[in-house]
Protein backbone atom coordinates (compact mmCIF):
# COMPACT_ATOMS: atom_id res chain seq x y z
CA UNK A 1 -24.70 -52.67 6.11
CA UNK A 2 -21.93 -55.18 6.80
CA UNK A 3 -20.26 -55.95 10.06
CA UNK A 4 -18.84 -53.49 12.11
CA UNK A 5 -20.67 -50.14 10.31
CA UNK A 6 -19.09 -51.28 7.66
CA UNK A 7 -21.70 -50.93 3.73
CA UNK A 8 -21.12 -53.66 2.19
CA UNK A 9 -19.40 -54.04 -1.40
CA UNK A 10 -16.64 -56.20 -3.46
CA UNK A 11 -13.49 -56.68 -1.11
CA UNK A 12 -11.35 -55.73 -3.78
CA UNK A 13 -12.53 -52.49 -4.54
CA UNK A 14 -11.19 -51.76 -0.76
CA UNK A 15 -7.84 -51.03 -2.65
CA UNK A 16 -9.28 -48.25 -4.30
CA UNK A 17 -8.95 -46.34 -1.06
CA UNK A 18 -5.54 -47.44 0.25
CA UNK A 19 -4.43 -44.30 0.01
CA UNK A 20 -6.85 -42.65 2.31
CA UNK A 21 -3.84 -42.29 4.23
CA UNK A 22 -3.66 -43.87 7.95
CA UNK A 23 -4.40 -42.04 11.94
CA UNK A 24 -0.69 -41.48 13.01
CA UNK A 25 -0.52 -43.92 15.70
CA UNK A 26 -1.16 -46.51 13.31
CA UNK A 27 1.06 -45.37 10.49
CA UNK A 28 3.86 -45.50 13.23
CA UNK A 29 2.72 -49.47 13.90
CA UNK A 30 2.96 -50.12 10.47
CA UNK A 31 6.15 -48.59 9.53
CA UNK A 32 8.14 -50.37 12.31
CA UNK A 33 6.37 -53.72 11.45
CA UNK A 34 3.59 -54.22 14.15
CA UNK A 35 0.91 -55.17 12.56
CA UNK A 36 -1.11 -56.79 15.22
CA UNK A 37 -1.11 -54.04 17.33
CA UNK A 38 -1.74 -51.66 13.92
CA UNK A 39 -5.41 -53.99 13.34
CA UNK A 40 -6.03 -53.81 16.59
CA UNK A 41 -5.93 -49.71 16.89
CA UNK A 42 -8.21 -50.23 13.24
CA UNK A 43 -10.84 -52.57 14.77
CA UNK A 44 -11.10 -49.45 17.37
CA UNK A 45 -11.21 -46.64 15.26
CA UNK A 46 -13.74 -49.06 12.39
CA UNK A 47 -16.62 -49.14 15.23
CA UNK A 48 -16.74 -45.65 16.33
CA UNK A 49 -19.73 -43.56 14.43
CA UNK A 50 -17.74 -40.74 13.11
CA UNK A 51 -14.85 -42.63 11.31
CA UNK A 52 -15.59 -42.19 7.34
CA UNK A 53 -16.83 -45.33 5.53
CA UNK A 54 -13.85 -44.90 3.09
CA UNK A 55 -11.21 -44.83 5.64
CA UNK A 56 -13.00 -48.19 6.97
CA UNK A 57 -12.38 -50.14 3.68
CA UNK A 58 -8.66 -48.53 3.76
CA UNK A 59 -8.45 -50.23 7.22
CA UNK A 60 -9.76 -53.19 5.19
CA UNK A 61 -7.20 -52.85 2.58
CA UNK A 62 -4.20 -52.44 4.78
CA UNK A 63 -5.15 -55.45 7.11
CA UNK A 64 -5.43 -57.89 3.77
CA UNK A 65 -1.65 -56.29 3.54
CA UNK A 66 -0.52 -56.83 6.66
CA UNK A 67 -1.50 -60.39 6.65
CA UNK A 68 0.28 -60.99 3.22
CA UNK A 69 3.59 -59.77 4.53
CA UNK A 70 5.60 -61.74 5.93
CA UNK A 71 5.56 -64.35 2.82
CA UNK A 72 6.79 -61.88 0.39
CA UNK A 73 9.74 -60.34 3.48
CA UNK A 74 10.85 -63.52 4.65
CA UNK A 75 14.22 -63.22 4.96
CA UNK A 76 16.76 -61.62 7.95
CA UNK A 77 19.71 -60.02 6.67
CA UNK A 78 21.62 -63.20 7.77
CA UNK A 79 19.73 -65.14 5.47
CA UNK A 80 20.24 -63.35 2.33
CA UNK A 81 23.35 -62.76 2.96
CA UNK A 82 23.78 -66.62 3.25
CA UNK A 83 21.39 -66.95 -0.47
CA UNK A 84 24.41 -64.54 -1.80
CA UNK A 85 27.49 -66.22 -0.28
CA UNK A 86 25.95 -69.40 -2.25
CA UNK A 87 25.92 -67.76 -5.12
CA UNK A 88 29.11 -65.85 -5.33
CA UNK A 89 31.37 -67.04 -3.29
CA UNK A 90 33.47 -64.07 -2.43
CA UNK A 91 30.56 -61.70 -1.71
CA UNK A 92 30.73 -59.01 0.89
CA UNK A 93 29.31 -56.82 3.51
CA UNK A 94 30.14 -53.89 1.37
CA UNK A 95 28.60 -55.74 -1.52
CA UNK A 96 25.12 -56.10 0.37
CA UNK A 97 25.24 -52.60 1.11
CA UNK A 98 25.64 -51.59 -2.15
CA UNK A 99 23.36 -53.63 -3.66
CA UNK A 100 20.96 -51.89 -0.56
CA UNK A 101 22.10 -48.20 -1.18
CA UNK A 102 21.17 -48.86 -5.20
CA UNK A 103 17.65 -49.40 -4.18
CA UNK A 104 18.07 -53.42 -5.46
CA UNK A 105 17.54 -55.08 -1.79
CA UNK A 106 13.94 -54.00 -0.97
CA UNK A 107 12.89 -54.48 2.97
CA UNK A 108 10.96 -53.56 5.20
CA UNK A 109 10.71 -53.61 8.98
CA UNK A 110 8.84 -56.30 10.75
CA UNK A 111 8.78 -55.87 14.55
CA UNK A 112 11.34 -53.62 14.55
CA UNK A 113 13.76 -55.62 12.85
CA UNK A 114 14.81 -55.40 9.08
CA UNK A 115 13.07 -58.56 6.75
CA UNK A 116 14.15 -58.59 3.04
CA UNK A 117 12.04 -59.32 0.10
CA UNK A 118 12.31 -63.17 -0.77
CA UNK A 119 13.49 -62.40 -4.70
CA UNK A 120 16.35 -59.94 -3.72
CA UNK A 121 18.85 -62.27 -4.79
CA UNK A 122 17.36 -63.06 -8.27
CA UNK A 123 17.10 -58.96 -8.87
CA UNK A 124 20.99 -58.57 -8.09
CA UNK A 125 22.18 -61.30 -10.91
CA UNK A 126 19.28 -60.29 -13.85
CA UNK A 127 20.58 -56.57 -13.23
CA UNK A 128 23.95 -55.75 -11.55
CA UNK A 129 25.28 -57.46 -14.67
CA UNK A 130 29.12 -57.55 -12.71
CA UNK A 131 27.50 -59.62 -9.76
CA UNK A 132 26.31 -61.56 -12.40
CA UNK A 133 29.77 -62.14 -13.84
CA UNK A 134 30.81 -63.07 -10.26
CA UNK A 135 28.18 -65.61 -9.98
CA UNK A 136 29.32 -67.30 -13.22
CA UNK A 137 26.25 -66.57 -15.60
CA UNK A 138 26.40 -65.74 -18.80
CA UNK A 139 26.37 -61.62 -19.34
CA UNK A 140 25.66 -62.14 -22.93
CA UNK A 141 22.39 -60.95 -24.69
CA UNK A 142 20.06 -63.21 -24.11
CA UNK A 143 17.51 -62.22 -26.41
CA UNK A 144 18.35 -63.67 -29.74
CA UNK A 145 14.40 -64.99 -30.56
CA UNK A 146 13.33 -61.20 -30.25
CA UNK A 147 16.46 -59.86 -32.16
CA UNK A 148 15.40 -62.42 -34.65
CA UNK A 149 11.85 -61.29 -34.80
CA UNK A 150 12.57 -57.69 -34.66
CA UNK A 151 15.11 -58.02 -37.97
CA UNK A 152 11.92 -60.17 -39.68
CA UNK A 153 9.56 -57.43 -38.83
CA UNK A 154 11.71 -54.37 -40.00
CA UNK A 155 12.41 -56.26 -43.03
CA UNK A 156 9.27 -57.34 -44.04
CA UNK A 157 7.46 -54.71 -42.26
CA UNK A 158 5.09 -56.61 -40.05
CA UNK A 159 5.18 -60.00 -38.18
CA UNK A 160 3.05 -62.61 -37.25
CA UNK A 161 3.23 -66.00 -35.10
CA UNK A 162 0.27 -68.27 -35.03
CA UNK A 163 0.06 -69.27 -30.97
CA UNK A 164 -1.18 -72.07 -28.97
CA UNK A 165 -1.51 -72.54 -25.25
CA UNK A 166 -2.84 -74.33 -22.80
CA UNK A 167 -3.54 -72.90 -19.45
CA UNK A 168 -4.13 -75.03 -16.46
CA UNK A 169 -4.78 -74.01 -12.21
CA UNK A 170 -5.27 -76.75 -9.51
CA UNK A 171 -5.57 -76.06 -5.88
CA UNK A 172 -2.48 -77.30 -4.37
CA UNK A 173 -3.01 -81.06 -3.14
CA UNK A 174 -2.41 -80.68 0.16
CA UNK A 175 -5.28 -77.85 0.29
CA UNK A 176 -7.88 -80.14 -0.99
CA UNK A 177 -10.65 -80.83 1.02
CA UNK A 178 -13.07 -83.37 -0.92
CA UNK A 179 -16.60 -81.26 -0.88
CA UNK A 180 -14.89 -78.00 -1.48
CA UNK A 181 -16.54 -75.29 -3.65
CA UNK A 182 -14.27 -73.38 -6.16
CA UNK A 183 -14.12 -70.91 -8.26
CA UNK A 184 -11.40 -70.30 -11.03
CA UNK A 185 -10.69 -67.44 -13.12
CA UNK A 186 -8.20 -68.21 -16.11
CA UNK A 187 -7.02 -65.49 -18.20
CA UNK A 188 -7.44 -65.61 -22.04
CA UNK A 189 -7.14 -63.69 -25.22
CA UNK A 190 -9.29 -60.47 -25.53
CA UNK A 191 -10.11 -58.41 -29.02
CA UNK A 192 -7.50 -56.20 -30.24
CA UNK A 193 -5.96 -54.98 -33.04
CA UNK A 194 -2.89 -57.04 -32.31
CA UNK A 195 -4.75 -60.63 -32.28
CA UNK A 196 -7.20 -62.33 -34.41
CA UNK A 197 -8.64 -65.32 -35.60
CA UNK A 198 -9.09 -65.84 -31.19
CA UNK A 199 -10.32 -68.91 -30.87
CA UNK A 200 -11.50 -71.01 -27.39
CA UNK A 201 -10.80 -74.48 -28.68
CA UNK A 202 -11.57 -76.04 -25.62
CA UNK A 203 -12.22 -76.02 -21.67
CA UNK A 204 -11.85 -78.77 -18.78
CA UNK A 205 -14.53 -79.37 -17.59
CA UNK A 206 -16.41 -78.54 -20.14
CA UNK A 207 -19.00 -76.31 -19.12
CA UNK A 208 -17.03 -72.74 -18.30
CA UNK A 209 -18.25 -69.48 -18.41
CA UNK A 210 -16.61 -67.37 -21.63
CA UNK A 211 -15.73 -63.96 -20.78
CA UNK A 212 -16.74 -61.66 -23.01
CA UNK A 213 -14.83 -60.90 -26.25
CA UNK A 214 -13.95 -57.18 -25.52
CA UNK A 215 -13.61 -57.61 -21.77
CA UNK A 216 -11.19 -55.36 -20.15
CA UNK A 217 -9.99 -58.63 -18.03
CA UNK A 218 -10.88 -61.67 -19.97
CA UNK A 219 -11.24 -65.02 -18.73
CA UNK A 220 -12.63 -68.39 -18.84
CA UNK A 221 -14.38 -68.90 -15.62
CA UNK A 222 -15.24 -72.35 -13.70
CA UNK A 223 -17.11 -72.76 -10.67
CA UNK A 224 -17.65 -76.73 -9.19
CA UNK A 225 -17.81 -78.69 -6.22
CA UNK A 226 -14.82 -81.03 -6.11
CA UNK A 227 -14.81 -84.35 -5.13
CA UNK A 228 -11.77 -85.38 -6.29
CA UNK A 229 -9.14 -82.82 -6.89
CA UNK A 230 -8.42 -81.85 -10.67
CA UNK A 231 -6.95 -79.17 -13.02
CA UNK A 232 -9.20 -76.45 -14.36
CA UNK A 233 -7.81 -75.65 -18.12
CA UNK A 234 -8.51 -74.18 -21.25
CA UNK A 235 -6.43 -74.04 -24.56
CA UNK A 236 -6.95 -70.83 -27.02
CA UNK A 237 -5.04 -70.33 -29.80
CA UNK A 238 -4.76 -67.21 -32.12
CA UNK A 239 -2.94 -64.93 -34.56
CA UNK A 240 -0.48 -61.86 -33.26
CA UNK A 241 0.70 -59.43 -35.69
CA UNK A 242 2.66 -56.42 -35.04
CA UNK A 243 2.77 -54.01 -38.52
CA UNK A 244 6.19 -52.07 -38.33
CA UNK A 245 5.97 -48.24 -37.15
CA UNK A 246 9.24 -46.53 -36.87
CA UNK A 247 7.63 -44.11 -34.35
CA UNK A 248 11.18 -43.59 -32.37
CA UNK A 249 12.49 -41.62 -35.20
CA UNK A 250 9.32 -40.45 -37.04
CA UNK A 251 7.39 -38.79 -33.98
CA UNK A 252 7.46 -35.01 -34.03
CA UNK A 253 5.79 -31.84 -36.26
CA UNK A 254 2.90 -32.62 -35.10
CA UNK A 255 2.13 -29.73 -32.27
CA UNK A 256 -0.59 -28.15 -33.50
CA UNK A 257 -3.98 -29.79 -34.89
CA UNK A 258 -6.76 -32.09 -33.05
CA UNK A 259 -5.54 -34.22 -30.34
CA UNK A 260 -8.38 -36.48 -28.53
CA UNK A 261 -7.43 -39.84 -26.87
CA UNK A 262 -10.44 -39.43 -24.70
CA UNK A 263 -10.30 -37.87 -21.69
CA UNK A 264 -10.13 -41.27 -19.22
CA UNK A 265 -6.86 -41.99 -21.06
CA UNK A 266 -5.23 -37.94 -20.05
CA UNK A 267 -6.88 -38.47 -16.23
CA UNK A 268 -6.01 -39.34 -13.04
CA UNK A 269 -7.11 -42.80 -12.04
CA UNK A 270 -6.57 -43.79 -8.11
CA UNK A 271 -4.78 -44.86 -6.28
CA UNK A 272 -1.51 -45.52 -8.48
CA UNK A 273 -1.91 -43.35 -11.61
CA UNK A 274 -1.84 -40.27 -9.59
CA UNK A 275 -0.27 -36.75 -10.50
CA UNK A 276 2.18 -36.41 -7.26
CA UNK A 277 4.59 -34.17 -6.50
CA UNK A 278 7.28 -36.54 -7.50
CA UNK A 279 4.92 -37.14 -11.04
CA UNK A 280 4.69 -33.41 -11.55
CA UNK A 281 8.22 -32.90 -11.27
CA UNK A 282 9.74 -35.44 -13.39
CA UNK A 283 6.77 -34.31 -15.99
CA UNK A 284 8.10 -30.85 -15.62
CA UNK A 285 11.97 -32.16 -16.36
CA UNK A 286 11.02 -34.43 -19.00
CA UNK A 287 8.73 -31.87 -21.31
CA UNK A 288 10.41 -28.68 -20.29
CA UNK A 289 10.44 -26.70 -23.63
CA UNK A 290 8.24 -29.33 -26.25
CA UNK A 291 4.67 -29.54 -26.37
CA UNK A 292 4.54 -32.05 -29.04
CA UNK A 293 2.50 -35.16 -27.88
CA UNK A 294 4.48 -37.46 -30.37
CA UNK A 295 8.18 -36.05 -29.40
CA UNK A 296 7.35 -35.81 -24.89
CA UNK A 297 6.26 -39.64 -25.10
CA UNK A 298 9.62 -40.27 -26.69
CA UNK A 299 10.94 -38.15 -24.34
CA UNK A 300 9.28 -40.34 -21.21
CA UNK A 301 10.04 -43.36 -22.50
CA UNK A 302 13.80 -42.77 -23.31
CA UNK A 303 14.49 -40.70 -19.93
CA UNK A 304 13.08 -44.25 -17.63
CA UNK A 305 14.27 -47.04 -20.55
CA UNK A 306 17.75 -45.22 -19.89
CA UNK A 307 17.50 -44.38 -16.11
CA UNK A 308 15.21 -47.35 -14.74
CA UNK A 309 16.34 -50.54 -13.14
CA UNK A 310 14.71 -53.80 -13.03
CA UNK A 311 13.74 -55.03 -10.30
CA UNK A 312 11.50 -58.44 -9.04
CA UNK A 313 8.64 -56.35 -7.11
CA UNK A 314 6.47 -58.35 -4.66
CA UNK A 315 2.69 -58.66 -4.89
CA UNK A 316 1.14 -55.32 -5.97
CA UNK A 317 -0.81 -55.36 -3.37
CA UNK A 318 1.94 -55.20 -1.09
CA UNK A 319 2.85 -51.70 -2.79
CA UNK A 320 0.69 -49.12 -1.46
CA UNK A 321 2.13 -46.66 -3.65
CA UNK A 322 3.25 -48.69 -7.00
CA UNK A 323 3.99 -45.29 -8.84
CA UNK A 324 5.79 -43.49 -6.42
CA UNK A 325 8.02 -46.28 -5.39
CA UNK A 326 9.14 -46.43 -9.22
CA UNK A 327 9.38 -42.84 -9.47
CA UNK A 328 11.14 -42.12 -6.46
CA UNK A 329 14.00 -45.19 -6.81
CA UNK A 330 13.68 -45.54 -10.55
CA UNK A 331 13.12 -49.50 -9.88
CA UNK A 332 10.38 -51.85 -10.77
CA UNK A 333 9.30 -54.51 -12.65
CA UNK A 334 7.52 -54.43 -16.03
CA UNK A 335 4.29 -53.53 -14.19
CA UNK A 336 5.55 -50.45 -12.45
CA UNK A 337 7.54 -48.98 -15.23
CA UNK A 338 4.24 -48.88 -17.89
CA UNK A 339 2.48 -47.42 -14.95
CA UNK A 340 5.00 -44.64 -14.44
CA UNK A 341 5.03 -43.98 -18.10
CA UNK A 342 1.50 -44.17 -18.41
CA UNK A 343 1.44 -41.80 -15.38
CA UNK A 344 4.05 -39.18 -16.61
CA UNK A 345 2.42 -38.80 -20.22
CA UNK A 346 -1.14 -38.07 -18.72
CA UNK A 347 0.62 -35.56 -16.41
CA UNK A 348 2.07 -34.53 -19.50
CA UNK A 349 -1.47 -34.34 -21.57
CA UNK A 350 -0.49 -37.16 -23.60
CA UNK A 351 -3.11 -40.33 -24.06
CA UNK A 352 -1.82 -43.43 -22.44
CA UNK A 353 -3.41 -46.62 -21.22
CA UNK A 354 -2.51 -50.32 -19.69
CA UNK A 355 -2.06 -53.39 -21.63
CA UNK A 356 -1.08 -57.01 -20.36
CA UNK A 357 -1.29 -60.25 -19.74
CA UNK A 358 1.42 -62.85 -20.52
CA UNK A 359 4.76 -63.52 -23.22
CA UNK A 360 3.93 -66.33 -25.70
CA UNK A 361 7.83 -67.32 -26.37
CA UNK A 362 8.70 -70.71 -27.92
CA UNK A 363 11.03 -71.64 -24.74
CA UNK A 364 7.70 -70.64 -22.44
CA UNK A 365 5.49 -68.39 -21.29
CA UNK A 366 5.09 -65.48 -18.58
CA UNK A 367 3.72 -62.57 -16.31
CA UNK A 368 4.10 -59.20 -18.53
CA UNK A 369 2.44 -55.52 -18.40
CA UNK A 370 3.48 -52.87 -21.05
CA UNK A 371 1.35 -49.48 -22.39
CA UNK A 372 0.21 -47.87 -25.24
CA UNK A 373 0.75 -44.33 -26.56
CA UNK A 374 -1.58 -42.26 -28.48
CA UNK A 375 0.70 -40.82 -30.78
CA UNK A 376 0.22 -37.92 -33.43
CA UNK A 377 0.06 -39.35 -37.02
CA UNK A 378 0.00 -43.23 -35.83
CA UNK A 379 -2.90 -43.25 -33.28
CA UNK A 380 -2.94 -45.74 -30.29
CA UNK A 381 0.65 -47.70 -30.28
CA UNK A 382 2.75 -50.64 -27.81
CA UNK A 383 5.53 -49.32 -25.64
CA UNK A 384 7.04 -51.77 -23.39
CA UNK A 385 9.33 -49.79 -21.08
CA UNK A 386 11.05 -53.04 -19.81
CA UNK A 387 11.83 -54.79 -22.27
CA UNK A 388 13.57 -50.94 -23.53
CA UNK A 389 15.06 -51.19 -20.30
CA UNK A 390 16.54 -54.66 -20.79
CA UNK A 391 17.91 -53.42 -24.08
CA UNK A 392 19.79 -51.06 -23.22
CA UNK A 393 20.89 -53.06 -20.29
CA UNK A 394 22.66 -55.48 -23.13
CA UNK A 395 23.58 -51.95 -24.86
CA UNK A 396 21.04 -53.18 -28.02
CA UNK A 397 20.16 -49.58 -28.69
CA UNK A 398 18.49 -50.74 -32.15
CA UNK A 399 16.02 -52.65 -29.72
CA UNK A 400 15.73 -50.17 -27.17
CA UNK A 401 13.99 -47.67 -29.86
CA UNK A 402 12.10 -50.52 -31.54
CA UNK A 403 10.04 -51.27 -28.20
CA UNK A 404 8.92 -47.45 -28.91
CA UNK A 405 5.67 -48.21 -31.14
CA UNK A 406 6.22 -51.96 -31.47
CA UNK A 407 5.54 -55.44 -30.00
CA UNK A 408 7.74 -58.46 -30.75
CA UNK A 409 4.89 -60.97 -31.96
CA UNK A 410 5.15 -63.10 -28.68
CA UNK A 411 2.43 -61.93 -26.48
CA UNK A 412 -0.74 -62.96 -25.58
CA UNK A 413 -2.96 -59.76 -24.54
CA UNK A 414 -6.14 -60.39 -22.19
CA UNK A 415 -6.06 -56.80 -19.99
CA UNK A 416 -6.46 -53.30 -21.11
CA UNK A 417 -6.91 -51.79 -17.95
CA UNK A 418 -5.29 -51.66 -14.74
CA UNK A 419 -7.13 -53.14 -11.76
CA UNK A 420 -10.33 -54.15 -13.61
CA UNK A 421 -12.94 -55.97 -12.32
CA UNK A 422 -13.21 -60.08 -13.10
CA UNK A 423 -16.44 -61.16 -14.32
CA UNK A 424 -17.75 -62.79 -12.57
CA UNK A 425 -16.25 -60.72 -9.33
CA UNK A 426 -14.31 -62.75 -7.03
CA UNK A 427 -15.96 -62.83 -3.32
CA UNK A 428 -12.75 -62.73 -1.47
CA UNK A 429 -9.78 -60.56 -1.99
CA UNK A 430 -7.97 -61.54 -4.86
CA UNK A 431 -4.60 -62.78 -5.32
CA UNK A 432 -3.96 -60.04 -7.37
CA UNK A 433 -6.54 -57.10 -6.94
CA UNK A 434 -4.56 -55.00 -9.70
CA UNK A 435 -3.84 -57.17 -12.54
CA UNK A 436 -5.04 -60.39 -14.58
CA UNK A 437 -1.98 -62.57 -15.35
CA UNK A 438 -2.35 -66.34 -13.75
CA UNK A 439 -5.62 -66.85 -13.29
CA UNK A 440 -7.24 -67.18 -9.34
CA UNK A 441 -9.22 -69.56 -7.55
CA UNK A 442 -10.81 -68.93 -4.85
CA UNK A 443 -12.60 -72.01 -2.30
CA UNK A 444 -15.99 -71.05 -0.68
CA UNK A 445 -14.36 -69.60 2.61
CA UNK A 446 -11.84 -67.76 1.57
CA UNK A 447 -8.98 -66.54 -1.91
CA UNK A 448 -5.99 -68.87 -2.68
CA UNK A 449 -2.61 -67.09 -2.85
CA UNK A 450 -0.26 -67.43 -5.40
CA UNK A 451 1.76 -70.01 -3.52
CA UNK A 452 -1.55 -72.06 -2.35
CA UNK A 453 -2.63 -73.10 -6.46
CA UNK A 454 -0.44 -75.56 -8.88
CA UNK A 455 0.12 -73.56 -12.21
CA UNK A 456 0.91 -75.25 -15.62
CA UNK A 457 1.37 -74.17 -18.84
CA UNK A 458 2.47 -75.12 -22.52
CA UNK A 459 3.00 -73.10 -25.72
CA UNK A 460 3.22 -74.05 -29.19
CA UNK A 461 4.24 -71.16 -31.23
């Protein structure tokens, strides 16, 4: 047993009960923004005898959230009103609201008081395209590498790029304490039938810890004591292919006849990829009338590539509810749209699953989650929902239905699950309990945030 009553396990499977749901005195605390009071009324209710050890490690879960807050919501409405008036000059108070009525201005309410999320500004100009114009940015399609690579892959029907990249994580110099004990987790490519000839070509220091080849989270890990303070890297290189599939307009016929994804990949898996109300009912919209697997994932993934808007999300962990919150404002960022259409095809009995890690592009690399299908006739396949979404943002409906079945050949895949476990598991919450896209470190008393670590990288494609 742990402190307070509390059985002792890994702090990040806590978030595997966030959904619990909360006592309605606190739920009223946390909705108007009073967290300290809301832990308080949870340090009560966590030492009393009858209170469920699950709803103790939701109390757990929440208070890791609570304390995250305010970085993500740091602005008034006065201050981001001030980030837009810098950027286009003749913004206005009816602008803001729109922008807030469209769902693009996420907030929240911190002591009673309305706090904005710190990337609002950044969501308006990449999609309200006419803000954009009044800001002075180009509108044009940006994408001409994948354009390119898409036209080479229809053509030739498949496309590879050898990649190269180095990956490096320091603890931010003003953190550094000489003695400190850290531990670093660095993502890097996993098995797949997307990438070969994977190779680790080499680590700094030396002597890490390769995660296994088929892990569902793979990563180089480190663990030292530092005496001086020093980057933690490792450079991988390998082989991405994507053979051409023209599943958008080839899917269908194929209702009857043996269907098995496995039965994890058509299931429920808490506390995001849930079959809600919300779930159920778009399910029931989207597949009223078909029952081939093949035609209702084409049907999901053209009624959210046309209907979804981007949006910068904060930390996941910040989003009790990551589904719901893209289902009920059709928003999100490439993580919460392949979880909704993961989501609505299992609801839907077809086989869908996570897959992530980073872009590989010659101009740089990123954060980026997208799914996979299990289709009639072509077995497991990509479908990247945002990057649909951005096409048809730029009206590039040849794109759009490309993403459908396809990768473009710039992607570097380590995860193929959602909120896996790191190997070796992390002793303090992780940056990012949900997903494996930077890397973490953590010191010997407690996890370093995102902003808290120095993060470099460099790709040779």
């Amino acid at each position: 047993m742990g402190t307070g009553g509390i059985t002792l396990m890994n702090v990040n499977d806590y978030f595997k009960y966030i959904n619990m749901g909360l006592p309605e005195d606190i739920r009223r605390l946390k909705d108007a923004g009073y967290y300290d009071e809301a832990m308080r009324l949870m340090d009560i209710k966590t030492a009393r005898p009858d209170t469920p050890e699950e709803l103790k490690y939701c109390f757990l879960a929440w208070k890791e959230i609570f304390r995250r807050i305010p970085r993500e919501y740091s602005l008034s409405k006065d201050d981001l009103f001030k980030q837009f008036k810098k950027k286009i000059s003749d913004f206005t108070e009816e602008d803001f609201k729109k922008e807030e009525d469209d769902g693009l201005l996420r907030w929240i309410f911190f002591k009673g008081e309305k706090r904005y999320f710190k990337s609002s500004v950044r969501t308006v100009l990449k999609t309200d395209l006419e803000m954009a114009k009044r800001a002075g940015l180009d509108t044009s399609d940006p994408d001409d590498v994948l354009n390119e690579a898409i036209a080479t892959c229809k053509k030739e029907g498949r496309i590879s790029k050898n990649i190269r990249y180095t990956h490096s994580l320091k603890v931010r110099d003003d953190l550094f304490k000489p003695g400190m004990k850290v531990r670093v987790h660095i993502p890097i490519p996993a098995e797949c039938i997307e990438q070969t000839n994977i190779k680790i070509e080499s680590t700094f220091p030396e002597n890490a810890v390769i995660g296994k080849a088929n892990s569902e989270a793979r990563c180089v890990y480190f663990e030292e004591t530092l005496n001086e303070n020093h980057e933690f890297s490792v450079t991988y290189s390998y082989t991405f292919t994507n053979v051409y599939k023209d599943c958008y307009n080839e899917v269908g016929g194929s209702s009857s006849g043996e269907y098995d994804p496995g039965e994890e990949f058509l299931a429920e898996e808490g506390p995001h990829i849930v079959f809600s109300p919300i779930i159920r009912t778009l399910a029931a919209k989207i597949g009223e009338g078909c029952r081939d697997k093949g035609v209702l994932a084409k049907r999901v993934y053209d009624y959210l590539t046309l209907n979804l808007k981007y949006t910068f999300t904060p930390n996941y962990i910040l989003l009790p509810d990551i589904v719901e919150d893209g289902a009920l404002f059709m928003r999100g960022d490439c993580g919460v749209m392949a979880l909704l259409f993961i989501t609505i095809c299992r609801c839907l009995g077809v086989g869908a699953r996570w897959q992530s890690s980073r872009t590989m592009e010659p101009t740089g690399s990123g954060q980026h989650d997208w799914a996979e299908a299990y289709l009639p006739g072509f077995g497991w396949v990509p479908v990247d929902v945002s990057y649909g979404v951005a096409a048809h943002r730029y009206g590039n409906e040849e794109r759009r239905q490309f993403y459908f079945g396809n990768l473009d050949p710039y992607r570097m895949v380590a995860n193929s699950k959602f909120q896996a476990d790191l190997e070796p598991a992390k002793t303090f919450f992780r940056n990012d309990p949900y997903d494996n896209q930077d890397g973490e470190i953590e010191s010997d008393i407690s996890g370093l945030r995102e902003d808290d670590i120095v993060e470099r990288g460099e790709v040779i494609v």
